[in-house]
N, C-alpha and C. Protein backbone atom coordinates (compact mmCIF):
# COMPACT_ATOMS: atom_id res chain seq x y z
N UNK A 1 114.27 85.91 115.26
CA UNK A 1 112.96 85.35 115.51
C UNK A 1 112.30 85.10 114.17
N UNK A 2 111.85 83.76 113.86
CA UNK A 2 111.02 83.42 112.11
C UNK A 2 109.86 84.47 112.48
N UNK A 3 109.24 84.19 111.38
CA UNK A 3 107.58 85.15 111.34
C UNK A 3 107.05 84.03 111.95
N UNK A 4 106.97 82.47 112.12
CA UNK A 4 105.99 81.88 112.44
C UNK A 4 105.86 81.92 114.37
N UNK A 5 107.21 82.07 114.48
CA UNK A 5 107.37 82.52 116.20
C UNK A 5 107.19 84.14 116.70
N UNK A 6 107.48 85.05 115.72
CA UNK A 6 106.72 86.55 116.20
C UNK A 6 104.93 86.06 116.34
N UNK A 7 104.56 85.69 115.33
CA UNK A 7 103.13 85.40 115.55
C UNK A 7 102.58 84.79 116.06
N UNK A 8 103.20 84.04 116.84
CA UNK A 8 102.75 82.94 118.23
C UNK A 8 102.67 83.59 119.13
N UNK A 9 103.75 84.64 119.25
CA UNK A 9 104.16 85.60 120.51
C UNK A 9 103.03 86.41 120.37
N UNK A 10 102.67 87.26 119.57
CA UNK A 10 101.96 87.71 119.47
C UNK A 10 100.59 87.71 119.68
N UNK A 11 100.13 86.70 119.30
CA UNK A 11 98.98 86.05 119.63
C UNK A 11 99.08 85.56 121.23
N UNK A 12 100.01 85.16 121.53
CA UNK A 12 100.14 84.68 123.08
C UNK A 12 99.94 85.54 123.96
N UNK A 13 100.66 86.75 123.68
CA UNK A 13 100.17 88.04 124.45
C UNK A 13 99.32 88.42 124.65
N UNK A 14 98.36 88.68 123.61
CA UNK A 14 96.27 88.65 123.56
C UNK A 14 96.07 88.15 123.67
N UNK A 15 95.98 87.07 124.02
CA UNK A 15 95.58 85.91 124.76
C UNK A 15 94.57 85.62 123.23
N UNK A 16 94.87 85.26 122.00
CA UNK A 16 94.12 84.72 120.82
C UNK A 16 94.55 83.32 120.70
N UNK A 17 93.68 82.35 120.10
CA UNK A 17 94.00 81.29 119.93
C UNK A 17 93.70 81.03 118.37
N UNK A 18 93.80 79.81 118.27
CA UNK A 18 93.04 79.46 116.97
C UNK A 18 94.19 79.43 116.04
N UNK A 19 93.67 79.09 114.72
CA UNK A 19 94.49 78.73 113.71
C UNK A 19 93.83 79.65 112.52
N UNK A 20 92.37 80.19 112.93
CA UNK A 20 92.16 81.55 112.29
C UNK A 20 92.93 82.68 112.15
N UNK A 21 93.14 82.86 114.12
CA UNK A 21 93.95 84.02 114.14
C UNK A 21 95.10 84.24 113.67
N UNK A 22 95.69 82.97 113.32
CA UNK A 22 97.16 82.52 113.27
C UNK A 22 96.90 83.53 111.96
N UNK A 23 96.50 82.79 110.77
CA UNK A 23 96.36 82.63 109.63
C UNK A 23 95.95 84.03 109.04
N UNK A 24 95.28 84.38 109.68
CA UNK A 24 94.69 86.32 109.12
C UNK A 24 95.42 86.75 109.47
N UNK A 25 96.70 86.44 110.18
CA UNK A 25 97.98 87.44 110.22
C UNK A 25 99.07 87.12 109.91
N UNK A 26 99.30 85.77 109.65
CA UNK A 26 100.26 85.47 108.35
C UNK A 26 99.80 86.11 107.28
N UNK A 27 98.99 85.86 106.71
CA UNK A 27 98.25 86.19 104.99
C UNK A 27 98.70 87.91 105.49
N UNK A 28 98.77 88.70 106.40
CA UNK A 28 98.24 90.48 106.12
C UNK A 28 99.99 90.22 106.62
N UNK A 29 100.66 89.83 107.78
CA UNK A 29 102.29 90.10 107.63
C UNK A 29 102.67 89.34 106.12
N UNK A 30 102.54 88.73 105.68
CA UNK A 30 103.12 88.18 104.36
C UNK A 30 103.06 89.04 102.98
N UNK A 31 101.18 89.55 102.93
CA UNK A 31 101.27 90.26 101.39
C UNK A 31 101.90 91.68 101.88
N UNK A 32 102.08 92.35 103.05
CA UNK A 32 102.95 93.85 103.59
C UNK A 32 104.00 93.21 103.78
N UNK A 33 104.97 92.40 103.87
CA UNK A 33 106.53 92.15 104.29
C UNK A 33 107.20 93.06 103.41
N UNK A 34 106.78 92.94 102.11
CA UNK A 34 107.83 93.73 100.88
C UNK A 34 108.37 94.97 101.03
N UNK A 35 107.18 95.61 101.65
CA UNK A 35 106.72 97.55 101.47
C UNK A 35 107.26 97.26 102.98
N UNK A 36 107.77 96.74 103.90
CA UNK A 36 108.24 96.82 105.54
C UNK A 36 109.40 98.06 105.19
N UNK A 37 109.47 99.45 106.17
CA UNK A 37 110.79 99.81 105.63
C UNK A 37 110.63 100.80 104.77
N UNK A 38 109.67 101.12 103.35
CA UNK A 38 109.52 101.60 102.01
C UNK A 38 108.27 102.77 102.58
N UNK A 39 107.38 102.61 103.19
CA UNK A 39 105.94 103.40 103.26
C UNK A 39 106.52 104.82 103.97
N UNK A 40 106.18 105.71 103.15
CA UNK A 40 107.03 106.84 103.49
C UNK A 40 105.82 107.34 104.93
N UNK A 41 104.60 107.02 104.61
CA UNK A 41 103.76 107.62 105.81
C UNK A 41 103.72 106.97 107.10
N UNK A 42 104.75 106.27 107.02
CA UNK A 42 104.97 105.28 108.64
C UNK A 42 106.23 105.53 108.93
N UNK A 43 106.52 106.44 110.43
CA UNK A 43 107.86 107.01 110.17
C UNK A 43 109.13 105.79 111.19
N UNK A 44 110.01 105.99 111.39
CA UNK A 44 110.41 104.81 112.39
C UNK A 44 111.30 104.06 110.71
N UNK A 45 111.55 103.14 111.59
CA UNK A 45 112.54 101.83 111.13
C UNK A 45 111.73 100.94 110.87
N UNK A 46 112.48 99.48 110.27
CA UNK A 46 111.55 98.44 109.79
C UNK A 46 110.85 97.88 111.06
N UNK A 47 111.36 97.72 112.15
CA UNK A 47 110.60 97.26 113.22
C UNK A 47 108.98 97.92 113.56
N UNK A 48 109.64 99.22 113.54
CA UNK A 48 108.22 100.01 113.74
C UNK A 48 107.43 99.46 112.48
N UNK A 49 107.83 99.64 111.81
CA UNK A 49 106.56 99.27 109.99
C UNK A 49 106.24 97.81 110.67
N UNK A 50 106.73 96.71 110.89
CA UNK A 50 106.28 95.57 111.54
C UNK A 50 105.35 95.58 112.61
N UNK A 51 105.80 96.46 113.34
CA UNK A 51 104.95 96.41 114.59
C UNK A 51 103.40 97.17 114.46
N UNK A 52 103.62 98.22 113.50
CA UNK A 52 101.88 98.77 113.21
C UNK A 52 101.26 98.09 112.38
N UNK A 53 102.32 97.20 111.57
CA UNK A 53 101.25 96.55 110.66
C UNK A 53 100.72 94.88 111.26
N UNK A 54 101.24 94.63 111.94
CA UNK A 54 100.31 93.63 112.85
C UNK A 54 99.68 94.02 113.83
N UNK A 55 99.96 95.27 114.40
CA UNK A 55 98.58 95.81 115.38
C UNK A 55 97.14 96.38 114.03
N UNK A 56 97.39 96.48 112.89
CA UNK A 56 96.45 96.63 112.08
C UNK A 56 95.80 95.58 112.15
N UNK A 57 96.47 94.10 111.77
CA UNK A 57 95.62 92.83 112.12
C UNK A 57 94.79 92.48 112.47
N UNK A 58 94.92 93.36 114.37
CA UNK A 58 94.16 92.91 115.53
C UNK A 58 93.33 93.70 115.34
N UNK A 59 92.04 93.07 116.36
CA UNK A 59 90.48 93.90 116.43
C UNK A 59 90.83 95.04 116.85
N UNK A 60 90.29 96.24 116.52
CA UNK A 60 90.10 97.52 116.23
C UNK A 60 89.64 97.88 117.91
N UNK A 61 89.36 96.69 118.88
CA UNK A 61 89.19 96.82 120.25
C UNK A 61 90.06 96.59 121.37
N UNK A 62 91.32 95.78 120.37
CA UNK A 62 92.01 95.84 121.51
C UNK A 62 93.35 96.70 121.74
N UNK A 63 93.53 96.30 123.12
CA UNK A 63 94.20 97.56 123.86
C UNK A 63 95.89 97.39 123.86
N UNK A 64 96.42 98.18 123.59
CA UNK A 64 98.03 97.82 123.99
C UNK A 64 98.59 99.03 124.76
N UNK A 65 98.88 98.70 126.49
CA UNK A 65 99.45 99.81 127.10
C UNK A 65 97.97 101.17 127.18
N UNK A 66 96.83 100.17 127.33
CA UNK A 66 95.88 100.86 127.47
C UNK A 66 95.35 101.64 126.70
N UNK A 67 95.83 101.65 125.29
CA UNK A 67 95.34 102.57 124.52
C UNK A 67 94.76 101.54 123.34
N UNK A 68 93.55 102.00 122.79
CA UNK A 68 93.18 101.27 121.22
C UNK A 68 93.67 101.36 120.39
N UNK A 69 94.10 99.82 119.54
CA UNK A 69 94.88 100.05 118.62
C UNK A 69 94.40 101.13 117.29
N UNK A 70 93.12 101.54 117.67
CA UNK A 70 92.69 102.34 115.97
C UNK A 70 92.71 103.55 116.27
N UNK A 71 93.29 104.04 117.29
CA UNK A 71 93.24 105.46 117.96
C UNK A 71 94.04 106.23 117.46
N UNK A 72 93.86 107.25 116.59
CA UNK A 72 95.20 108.18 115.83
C UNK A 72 96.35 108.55 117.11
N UNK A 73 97.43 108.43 116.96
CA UNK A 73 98.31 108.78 117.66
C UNK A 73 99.69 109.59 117.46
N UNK A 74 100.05 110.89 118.27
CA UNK A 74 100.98 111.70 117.93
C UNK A 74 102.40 110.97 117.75
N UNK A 75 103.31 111.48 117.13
CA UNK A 75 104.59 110.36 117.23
C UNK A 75 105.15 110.25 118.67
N UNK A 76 105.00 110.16 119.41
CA UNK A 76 105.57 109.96 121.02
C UNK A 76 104.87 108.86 121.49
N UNK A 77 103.12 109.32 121.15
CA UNK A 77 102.38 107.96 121.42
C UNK A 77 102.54 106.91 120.97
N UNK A 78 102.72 107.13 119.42
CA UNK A 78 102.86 106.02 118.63
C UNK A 78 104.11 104.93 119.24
N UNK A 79 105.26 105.95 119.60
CA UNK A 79 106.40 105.68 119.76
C UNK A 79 106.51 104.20 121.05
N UNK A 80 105.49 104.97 121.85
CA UNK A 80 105.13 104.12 123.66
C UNK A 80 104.68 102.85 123.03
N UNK A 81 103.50 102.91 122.37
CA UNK A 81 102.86 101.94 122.06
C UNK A 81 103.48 100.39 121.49
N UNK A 82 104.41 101.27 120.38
CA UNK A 82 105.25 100.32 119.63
C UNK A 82 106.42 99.45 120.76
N UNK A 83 106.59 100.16 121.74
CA UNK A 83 107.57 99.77 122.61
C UNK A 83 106.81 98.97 123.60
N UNK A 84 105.47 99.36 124.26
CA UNK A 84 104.52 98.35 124.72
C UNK A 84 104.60 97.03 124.80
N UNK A 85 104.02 97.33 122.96
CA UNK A 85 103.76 95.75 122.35
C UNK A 85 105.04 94.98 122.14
N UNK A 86 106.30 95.55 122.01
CA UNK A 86 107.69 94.81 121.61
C UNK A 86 107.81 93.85 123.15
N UNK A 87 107.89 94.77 124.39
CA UNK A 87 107.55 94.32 125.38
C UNK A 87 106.85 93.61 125.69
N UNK A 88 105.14 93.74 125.27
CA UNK A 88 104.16 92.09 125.61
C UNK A 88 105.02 91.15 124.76
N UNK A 89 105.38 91.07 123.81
CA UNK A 89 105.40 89.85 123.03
C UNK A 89 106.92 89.20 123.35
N UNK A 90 107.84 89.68 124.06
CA UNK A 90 109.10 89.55 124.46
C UNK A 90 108.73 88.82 125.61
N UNK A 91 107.92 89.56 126.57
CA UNK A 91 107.76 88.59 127.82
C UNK A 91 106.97 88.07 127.62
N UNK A 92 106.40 87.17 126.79
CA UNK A 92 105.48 85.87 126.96
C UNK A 92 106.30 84.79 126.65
């Protein structure tokens, strides 16, 4: 999957539109792609480092699997969540 089709998906799933939204999450997945993988305080695989760092992106209100994305979460939660969102953005 390119980055320009994860982020369609992505956005398709939240139902976001625009070429804003597009764009404030190219620019934040693009300058973090490097460190994907490297951040010792994000535990998981490169997918997981992908997947929290575009739920960082999104408003601080929205929900994935019912929970807020800014909500500290134990690693099990974290774990659901990440699997959630792999899930919204797969089935859209």
């Amino acid at each position: 999957m390119s980055l320009d089709t994860y982020i369609q998906a992505t956005l398709n799933a939240f139902g976001l539109a625009g070429r804003s939204h597009y764009n404030i999450m190219l620019d934040h997945l693009r300058s973090n792609i490097p460190y994907i993988g490297k951040h010792r305080s994000c535990q998981g695989n490169w997918l997981d480092h992908l997947v929290l760092l575009t739920v960082g992106s999104l408003s601080s209100q929205t929900k994935i699997g019912g929970v807020r994305v800014d909500t500290c979460l134990d690693d099990k939660k974290r774990e659901k969540m990440i699997q959630d969102f792999i899930s919204m953005i797969l089935n859209r």
